[in-house]
Protein backbone atom coordinates (compact mmCIF):
# COMPACT_ATOMS: atom_id res chain seq x y z
CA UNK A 1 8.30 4.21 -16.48
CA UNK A 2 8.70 1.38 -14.20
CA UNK A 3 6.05 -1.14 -13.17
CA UNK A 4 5.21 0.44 -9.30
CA UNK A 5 4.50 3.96 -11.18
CA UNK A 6 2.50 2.23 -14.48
CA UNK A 7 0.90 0.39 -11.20
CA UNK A 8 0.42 3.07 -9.31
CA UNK A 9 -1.06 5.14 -12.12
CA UNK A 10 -3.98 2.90 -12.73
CA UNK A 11 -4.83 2.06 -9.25
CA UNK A 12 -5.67 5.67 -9.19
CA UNK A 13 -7.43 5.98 -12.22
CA UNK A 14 -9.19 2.75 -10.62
CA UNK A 15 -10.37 4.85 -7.42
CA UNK A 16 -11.17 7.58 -9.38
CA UNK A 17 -13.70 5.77 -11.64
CA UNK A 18 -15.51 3.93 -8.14
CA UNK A 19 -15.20 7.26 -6.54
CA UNK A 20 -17.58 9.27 -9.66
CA UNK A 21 -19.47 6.07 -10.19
CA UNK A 22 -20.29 5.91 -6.66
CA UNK A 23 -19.73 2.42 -6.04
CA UNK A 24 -18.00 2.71 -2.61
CA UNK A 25 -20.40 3.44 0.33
CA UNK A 26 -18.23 2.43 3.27
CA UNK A 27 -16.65 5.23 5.25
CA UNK A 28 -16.83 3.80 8.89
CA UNK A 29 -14.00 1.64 8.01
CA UNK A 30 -11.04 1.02 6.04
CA UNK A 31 -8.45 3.24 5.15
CA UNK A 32 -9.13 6.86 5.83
CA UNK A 33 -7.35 7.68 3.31
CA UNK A 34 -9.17 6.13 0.56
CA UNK A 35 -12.12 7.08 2.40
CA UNK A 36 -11.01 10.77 2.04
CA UNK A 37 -10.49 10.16 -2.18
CA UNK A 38 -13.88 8.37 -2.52
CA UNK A 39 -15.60 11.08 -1.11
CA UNK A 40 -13.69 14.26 -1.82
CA UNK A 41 -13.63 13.72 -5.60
CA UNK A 42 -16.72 13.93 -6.07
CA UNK A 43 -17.47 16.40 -3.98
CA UNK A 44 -14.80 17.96 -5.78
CA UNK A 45 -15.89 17.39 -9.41
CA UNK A 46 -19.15 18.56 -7.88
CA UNK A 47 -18.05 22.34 -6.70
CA UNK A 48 -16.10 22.61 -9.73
CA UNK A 49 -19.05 22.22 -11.63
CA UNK A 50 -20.88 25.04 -9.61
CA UNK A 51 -17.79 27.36 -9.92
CA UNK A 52 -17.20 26.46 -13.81
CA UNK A 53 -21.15 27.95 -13.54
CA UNK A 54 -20.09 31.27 -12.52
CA UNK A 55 -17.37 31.86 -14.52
CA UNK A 56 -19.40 30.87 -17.68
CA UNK A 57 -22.30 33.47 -16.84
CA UNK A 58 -19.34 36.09 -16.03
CA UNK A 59 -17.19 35.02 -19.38
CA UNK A 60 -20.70 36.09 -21.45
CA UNK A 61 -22.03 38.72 -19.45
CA UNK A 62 -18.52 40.33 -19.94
CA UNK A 63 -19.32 41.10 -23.24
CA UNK A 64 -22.55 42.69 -22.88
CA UNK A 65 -21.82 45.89 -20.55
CA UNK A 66 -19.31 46.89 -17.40
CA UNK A 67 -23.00 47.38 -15.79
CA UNK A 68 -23.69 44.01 -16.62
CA UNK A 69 -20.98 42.57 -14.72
CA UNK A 70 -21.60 44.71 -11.67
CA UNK A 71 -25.15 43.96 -11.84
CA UNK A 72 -23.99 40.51 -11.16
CA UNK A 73 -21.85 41.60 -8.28
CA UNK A 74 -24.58 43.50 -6.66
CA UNK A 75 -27.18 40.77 -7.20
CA UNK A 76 -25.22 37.72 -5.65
CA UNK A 77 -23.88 39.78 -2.62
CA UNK A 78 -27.31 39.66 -2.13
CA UNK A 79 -28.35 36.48 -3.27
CA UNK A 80 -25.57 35.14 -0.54
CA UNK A 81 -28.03 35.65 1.91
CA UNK A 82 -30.38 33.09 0.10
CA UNK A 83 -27.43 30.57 -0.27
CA UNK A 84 -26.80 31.39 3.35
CA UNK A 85 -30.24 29.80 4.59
CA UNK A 86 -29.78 26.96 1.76
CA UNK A 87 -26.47 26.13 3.27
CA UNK A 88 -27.53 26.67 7.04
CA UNK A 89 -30.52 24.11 6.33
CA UNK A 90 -28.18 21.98 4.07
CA UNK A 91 -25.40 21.85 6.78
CA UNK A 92 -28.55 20.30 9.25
CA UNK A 93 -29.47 17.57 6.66
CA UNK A 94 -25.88 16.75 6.21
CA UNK A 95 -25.45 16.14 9.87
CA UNK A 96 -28.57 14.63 10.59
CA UNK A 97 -28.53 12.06 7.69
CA UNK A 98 -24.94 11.33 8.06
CA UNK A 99 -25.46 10.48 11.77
CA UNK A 100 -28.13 8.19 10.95
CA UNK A 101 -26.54 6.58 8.27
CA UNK A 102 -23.59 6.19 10.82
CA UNK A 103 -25.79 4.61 12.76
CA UNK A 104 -26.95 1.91 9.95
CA UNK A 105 -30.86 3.87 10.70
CA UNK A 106 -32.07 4.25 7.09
CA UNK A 107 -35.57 5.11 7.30
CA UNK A 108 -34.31 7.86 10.22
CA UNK A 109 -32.14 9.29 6.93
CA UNK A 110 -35.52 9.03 4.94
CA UNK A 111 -38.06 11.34 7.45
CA UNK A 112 -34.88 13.47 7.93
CA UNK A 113 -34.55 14.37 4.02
CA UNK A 114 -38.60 14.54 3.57
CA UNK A 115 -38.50 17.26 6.34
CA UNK A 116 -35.52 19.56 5.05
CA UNK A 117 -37.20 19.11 1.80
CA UNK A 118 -40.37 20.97 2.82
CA UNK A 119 -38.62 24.12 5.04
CA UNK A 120 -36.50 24.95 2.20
CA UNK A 121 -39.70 24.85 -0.12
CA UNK A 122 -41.51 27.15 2.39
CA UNK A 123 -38.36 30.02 2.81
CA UNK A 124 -37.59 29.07 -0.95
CA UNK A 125 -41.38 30.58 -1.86
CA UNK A 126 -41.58 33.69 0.86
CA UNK A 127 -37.98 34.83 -0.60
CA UNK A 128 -38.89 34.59 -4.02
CA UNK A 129 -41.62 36.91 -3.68
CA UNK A 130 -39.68 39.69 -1.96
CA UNK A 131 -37.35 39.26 -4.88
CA UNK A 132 -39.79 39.38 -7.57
CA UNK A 133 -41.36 42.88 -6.46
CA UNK A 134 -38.51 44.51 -5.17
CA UNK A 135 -35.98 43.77 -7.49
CA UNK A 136 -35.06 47.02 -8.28
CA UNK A 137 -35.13 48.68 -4.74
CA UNK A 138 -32.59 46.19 -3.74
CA UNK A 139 -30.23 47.10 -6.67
CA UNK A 140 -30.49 50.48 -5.56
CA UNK A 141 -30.39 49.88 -1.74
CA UNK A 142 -26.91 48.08 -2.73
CA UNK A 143 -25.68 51.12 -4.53
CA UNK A 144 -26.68 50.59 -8.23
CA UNK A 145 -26.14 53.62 -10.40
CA UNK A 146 -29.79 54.27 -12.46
CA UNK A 147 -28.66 52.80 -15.50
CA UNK A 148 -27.41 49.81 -13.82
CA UNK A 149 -30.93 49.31 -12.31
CA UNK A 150 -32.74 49.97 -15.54
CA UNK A 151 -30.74 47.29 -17.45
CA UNK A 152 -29.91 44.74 -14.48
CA UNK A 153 -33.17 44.69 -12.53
CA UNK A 154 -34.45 41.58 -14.57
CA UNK A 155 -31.99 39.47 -13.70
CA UNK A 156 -32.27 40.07 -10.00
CA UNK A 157 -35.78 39.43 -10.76
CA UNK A 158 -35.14 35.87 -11.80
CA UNK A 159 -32.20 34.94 -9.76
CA UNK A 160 -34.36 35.47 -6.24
CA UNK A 161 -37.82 34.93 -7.67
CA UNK A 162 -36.65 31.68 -9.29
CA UNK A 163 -34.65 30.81 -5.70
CA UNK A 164 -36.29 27.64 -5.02
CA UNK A 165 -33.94 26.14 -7.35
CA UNK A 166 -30.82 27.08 -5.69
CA UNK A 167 -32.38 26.41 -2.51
CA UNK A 168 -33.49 22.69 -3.64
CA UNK A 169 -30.53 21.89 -5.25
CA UNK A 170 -28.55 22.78 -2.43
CA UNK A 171 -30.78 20.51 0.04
CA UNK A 172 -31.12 17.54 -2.05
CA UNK A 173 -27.15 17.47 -2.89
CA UNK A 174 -26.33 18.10 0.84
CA UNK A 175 -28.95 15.10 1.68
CA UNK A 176 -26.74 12.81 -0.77
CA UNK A 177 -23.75 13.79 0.23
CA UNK A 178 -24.80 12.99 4.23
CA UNK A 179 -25.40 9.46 2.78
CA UNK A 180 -22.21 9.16 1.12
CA UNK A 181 -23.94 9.54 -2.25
CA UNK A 182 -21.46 11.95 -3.16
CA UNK A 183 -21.74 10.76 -6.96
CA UNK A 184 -25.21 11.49 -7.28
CA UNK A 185 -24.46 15.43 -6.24
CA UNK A 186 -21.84 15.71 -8.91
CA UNK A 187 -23.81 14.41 -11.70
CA UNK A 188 -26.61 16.47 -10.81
CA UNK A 189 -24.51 19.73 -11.49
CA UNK A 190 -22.87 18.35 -14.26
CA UNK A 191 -26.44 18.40 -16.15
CA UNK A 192 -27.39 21.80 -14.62
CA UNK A 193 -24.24 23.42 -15.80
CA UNK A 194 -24.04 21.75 -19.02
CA UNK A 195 -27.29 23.29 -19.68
CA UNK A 196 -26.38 26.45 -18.41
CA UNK A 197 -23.24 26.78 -20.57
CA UNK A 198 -25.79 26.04 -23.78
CA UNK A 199 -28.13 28.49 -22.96
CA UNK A 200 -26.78 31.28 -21.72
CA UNK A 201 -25.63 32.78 -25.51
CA UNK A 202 -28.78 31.49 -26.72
CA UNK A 203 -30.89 33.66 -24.15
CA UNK A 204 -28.40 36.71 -23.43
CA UNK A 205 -27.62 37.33 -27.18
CA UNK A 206 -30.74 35.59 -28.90
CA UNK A 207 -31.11 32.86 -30.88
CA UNK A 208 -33.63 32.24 -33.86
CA UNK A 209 -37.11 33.21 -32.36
CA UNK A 210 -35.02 33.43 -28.71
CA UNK A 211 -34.70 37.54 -28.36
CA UNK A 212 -31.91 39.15 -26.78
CA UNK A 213 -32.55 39.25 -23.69
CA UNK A 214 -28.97 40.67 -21.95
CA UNK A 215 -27.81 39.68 -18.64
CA UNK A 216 -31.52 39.09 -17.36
CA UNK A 217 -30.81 36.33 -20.21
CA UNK A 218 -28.29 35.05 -17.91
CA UNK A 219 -30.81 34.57 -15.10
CA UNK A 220 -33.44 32.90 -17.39
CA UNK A 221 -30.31 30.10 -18.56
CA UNK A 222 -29.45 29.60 -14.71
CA UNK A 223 -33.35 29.21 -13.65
CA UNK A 224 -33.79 26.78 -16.51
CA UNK A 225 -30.65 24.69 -16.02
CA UNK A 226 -31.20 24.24 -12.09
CA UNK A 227 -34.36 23.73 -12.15
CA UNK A 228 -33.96 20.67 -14.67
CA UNK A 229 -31.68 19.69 -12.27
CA UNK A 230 -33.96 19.47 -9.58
CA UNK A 231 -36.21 17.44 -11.22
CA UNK A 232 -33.61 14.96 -11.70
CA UNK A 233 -32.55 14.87 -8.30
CA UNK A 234 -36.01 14.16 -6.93
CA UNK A 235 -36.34 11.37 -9.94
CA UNK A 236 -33.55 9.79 -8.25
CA UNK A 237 -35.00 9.72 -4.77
CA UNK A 238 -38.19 8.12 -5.71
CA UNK A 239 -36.97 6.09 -8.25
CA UNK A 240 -32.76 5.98 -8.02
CA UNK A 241 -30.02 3.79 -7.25
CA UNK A 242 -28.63 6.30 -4.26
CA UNK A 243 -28.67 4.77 -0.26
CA UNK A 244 -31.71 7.40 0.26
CA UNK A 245 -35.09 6.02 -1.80
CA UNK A 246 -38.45 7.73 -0.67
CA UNK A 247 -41.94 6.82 -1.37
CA UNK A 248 -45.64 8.53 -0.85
CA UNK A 249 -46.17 7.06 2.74
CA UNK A 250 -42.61 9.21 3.44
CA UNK A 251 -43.93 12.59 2.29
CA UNK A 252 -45.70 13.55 6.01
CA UNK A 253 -44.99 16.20 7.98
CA UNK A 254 -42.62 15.10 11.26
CA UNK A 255 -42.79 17.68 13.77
CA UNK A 256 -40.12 16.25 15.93
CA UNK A 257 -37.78 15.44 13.28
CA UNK A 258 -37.94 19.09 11.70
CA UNK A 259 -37.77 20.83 14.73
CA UNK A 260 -34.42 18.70 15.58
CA UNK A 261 -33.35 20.37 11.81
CA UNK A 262 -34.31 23.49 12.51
CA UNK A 263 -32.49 23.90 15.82
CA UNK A 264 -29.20 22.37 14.27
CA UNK A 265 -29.68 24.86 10.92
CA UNK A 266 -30.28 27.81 13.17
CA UNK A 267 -26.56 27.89 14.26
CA UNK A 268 -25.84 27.41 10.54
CA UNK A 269 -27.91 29.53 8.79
CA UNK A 270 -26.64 32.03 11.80
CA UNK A 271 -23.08 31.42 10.79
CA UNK A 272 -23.48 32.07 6.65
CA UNK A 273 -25.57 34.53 7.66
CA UNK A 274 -23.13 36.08 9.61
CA UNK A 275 -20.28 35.61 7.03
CA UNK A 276 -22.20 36.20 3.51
CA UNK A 277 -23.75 39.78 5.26
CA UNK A 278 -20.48 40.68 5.77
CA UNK A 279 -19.83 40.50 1.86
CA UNK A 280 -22.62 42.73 1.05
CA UNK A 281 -20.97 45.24 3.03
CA UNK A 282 -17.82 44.63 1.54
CA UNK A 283 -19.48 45.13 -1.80
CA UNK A 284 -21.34 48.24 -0.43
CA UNK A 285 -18.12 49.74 0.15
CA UNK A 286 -16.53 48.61 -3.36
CA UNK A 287 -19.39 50.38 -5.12
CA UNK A 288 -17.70 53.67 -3.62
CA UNK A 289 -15.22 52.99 -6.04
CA UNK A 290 -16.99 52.95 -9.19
CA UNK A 291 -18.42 50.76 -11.58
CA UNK A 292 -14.79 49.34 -13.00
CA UNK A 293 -13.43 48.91 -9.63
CA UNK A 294 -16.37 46.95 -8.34
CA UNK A 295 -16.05 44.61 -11.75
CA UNK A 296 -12.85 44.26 -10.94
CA UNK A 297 -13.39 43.20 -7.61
CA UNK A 298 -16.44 40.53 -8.91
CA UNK A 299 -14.42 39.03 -11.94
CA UNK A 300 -11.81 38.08 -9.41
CA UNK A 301 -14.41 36.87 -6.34
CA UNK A 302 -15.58 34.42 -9.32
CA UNK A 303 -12.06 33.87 -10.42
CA UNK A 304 -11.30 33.04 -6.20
CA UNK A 305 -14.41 30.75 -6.44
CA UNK A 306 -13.33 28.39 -9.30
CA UNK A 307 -10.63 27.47 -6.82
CA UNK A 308 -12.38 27.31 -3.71
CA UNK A 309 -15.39 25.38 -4.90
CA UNK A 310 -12.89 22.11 -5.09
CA UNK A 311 -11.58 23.24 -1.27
CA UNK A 312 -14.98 22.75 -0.04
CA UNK A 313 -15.89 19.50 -1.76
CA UNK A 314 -12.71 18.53 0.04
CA UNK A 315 -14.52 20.09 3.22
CA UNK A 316 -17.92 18.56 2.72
CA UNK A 317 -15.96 15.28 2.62
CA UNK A 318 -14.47 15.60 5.94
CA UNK A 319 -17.93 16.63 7.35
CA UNK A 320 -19.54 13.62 6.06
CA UNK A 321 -17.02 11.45 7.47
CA UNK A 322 -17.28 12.85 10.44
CA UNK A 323 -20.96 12.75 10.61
CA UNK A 324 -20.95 8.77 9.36
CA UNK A 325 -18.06 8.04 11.67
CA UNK A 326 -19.66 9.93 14.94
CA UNK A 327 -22.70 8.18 14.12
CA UNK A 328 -20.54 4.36 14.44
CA UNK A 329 -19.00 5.79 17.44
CA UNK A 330 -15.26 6.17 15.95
CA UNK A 331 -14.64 9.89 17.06
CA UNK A 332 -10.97 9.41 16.62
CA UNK A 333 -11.16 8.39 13.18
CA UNK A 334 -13.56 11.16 12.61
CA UNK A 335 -10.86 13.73 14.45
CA UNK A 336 -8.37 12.05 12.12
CA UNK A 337 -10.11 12.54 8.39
CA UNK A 338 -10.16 16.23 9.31
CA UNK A 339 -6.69 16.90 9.69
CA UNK A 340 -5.63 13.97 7.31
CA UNK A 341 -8.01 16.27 4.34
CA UNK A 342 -6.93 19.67 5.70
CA UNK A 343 -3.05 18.35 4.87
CA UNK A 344 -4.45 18.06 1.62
CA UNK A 345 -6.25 21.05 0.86
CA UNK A 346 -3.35 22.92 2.16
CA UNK A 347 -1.08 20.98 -0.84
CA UNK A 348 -3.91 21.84 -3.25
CA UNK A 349 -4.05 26.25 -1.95
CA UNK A 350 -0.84 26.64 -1.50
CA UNK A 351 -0.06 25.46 -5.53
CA UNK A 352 -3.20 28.07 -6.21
CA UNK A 353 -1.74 30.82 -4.23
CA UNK A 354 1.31 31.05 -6.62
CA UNK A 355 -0.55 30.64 -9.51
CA UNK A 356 -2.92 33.76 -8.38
CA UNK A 357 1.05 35.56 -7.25
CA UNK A 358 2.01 35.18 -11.10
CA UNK A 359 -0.56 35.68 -13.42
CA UNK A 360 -3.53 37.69 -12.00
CA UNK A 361 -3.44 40.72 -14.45
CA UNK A 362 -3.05 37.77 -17.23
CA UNK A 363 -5.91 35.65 -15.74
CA UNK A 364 -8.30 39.25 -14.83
CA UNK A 365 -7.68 40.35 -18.52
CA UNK A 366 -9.43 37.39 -19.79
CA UNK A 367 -12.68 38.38 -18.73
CA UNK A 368 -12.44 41.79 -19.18
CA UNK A 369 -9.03 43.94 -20.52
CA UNK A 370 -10.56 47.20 -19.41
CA UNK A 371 -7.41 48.79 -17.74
CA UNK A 372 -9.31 49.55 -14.00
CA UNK A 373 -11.42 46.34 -13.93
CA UNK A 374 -7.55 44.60 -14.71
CA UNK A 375 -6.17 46.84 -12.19
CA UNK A 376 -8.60 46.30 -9.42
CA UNK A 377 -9.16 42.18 -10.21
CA UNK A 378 -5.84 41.56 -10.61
CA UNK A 379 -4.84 43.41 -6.86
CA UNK A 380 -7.80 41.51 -5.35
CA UNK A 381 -6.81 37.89 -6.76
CA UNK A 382 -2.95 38.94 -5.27
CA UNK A 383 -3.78 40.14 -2.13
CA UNK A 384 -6.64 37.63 -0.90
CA UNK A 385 -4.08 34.56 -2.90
CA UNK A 386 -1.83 35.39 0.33
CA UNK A 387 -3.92 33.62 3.10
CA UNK A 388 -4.71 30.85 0.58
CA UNK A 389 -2.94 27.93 3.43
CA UNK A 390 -5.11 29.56 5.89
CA UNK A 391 -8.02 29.04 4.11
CA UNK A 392 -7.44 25.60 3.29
CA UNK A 393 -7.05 24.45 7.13
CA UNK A 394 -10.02 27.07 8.05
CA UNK A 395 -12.73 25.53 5.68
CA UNK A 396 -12.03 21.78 6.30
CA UNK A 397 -12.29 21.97 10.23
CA UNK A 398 -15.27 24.85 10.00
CA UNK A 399 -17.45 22.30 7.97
CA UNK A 400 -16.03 19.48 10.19
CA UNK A 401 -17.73 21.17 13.04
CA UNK A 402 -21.03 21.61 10.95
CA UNK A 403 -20.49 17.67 10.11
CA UNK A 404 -20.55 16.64 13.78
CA UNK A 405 -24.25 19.15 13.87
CA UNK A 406 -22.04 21.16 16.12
CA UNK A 407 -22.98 24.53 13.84
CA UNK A 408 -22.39 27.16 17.21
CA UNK A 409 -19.09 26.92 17.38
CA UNK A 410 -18.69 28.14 13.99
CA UNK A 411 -21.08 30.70 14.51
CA UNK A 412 -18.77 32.27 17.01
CA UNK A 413 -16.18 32.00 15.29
CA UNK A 414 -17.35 34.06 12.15
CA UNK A 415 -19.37 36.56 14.16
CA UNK A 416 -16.09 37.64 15.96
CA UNK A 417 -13.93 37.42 12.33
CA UNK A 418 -16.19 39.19 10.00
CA UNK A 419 -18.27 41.42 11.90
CA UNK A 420 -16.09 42.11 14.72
CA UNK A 421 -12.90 42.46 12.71
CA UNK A 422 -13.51 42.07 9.06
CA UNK A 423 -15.89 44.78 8.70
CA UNK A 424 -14.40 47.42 10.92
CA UNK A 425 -11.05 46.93 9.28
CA UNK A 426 -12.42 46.93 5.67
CA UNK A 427 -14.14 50.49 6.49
CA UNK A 428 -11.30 52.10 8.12
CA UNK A 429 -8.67 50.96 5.84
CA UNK A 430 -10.41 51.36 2.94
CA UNK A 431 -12.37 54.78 3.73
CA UNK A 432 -10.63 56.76 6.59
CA UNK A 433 -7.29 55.93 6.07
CA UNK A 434 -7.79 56.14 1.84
CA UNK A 435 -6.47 52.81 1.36
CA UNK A 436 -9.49 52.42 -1.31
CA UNK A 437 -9.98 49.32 -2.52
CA UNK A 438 -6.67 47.75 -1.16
CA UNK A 439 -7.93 47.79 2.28
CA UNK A 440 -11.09 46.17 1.48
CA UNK A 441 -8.88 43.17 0.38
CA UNK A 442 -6.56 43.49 3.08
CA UNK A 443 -9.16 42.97 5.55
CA UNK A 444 -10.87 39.55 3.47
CA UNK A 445 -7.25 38.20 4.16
CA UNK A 446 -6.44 39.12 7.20
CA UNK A 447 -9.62 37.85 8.83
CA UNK A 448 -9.94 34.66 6.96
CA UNK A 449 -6.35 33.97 8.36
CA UNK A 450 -7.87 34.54 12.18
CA UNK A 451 -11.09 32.50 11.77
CA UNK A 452 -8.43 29.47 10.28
CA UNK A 453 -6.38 29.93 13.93
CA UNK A 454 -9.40 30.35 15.66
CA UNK A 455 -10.98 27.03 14.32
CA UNK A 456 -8.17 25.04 14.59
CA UNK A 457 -7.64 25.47 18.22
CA UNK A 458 -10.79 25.24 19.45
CA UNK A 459 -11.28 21.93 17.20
CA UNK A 460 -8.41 20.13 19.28
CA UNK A 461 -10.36 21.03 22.28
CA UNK A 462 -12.43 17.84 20.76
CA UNK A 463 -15.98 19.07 22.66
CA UNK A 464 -17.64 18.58 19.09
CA UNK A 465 -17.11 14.99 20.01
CA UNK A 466 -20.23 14.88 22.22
CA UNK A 467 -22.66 16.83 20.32
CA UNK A 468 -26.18 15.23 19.66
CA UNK A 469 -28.35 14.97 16.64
């Protein structure tokens, strides 16, 4: 090995250690592409973390029932629409802080957090409600054989009645991430899925005096090990290290400040809204097929997730810096860092995609070697593994838009995708022309591909460049 490569080798183990330790906070200058490692890394190591979650709680619940696994399914197409208002209100505080922290206006990022704090308390406690007495009308509602809503109804029970935690832990990461405290985010989901990988045996198979409690033991685990990780996050901003440090005199209500979060989360909670209702449908019309087909199809969407999760911490990096840089009026480094991190995400998919090409039955079978869930995973991972370039271009400049608080534009774009194409498509193929569940993944592809093309040329029109927060 020569001396540039032994060189080159621990300058990046350098970054990488400043980059999780979060000891660079500059963004608005500098090399953008350092700027992109410091921040995407993190972010990175942070969605891995959440994805590493889901394939844990799938690896155990595999082994309890094929009801099991589709009660999973049917409960997070539905719980998407709670991640869909975390996200929408987390895409706000992203912007918002970011913009003020552009702006070297601290405080501004303090009242900003304090106020996305309290709405997603609010929604947090009316959802959880709904979801604690109606758990098992929405099982059924989403297609749920009667023995699937006898045995799954208590986890549904505690993954929407316990909501406030994913809804917290969502706001609090996207408020450290606007600040650049991108280290902070990934540490807090290292300790909630750390604990989550401990206690989900203990709680779905029993332990000692733990009973068995089945896959509503899997919703207990998750409730326990993000809400201990919400408790840490709000330990660090009273009492932490991160750019972001609140106090008692910052916990009052700002009317101005939260209706400037609610109109920028409208467009966003409008646009996950718009994309996460569409999977519900999608898993409406997967539950046609049966209950191996539609564990098929949710092995593989968690499966798809472990490799998107480090796509969009490579997304929420560019919308960061182009919040921070907007904010320290550099728009064209801001327009830069977006196509500078899609180049990369496109390296990263496109080595996925092949992967996916290869081995799906292989990487299917290790959740589940039941030959129709195999079957039907291993088609979906193929199929949807095709637009994987698309994606990568698609995600970065979406949640580049979102960074820049312009969350409309987006909106637009996924309304006429998903509802206007996705959906329609998905039904006919898979329905009226027979094409089962192949057309349902047909369609996922084919209009992820047109939302990338759509974003990208409406992002070099550059009107996100003038947007106010």
């Amino acid at each position: 090995m020569t001396n540039s490569n032994t060189s080159s080798i621990k300058k990046f183990f350098s970054y990488f250690w400043i980059a999780v330790t979060g000891k660079e906070t500059e963004f608005t200058s500098g090399s953008i592409r350092k700027a992109i490692f410091m921040l995407s890394i993190p972010m990175i190591l942070e969605m891995l973390m959440e994805s590493i979650f889901a394939l844990v709680d799938i690896a155990y619940v595999s082994r309890v029932s094929v009801n099991a696994v589709a009660t999973i399914g049917l409960t997070e197409s539905v719980i998407t629409l709670i991640y869909a208002l975390a996200i929408g209100l987390s895409m706000a505080a992203t912007a918002v802080v970011a913009r003020r922290i552009g702006e070297k206006d601290v405080a501004g990022a303090r009242v900003a957090a304090v106020q996305a704090i309290g709405l997603g308390v609010v929604v947090s406690i009316v959802l959880g409600v709904v979801g604690i007495l109606y758990a098992k009308d929405i099982l059924a509602l989403m297609g749920g054989e009667p023995d699937l809503v006898a045995e799954g109804y208590g986890y549904t029970q505690f993954l929407i009645g316990g909501n406030i935690t994913i809804m917290l832990l969502f706001l609090i990461n996207a408020i450290f991430r606007g600040a650049g405290d991108a280290s902070i985010a990934m540490w807090t989901l290292v300790l909630s899925n750390g604990l989550n990988i401990i206690l989900d045996p203990i709680f779905i198979f029993g332990l000692g005096p733990i009973p068995e409690y089945g896959v509503m033991g899997a919703g207990i685990a998750t409730n326990i090990g993000r809400g201990t990780a919400v408790l840490f996050q709000l330990g660090i901003l009273f009492f932490g290290w991160g750019k972001i440090r609140l106090a008692l005199k910052d916990l009052v209500v700002n009317l101005q400040v939260m209706y400037n979060l609610v109109k920028v989360s409208l467009g966003g909670i409008a646009q996950f809204l718009i994309g996460t209702s569409s999977w519900v449908f999608l898993m409406r019309i997967m539950s046609e097929f049966g209950s191996e087909v539609l564990a098929g199809y949710t092995i593989a969407i968690r499966v798809i997730m472990f490799t998107l999760m480090p796509s969009w911490g490579m997304s929420n990096a560019a919308a960061t810096l182009v919040g921070q840089n907007l904010g320290a009026q550099q728009p064209e480094r801001a327009e830069i860092s977006v196509w500078k991190t899609g180049k990369y995400n496109a390296y990263f998919m496109g080595l996925v995609s092949l992967v996916y090409l290869l081995f799906a039955k292989t990487i299917i079978s290790w959740f589940n070697d039941t030959p129709d869930v195999v079957e039907s995973g291993s088609l979906c991972l193929q199929v949807i593994a095709v637009g994987y370039v698309f994606y990568a271009y698609g995600m970065v400049v979406i949640q580049a838009f979102n960074g820049a608080g312009d969350t409309k534009t987006p909106t637009k774009i996924n309304f006429f995708s998903f509802w206007m194409f996705q959906l329609p498509l998905a039904y006919i193929a898979a329905l009226v022309l027979d094409f089962g569940a192949m057309g349902v993944f047909i369609a996922i592809t084919a209009a992820e591909v047109l939302l990338a093309v759509m974003a990208m040329i409406w992002f070099k029109k550059g009107n996100w460049k003038q947007v106010q927060v």
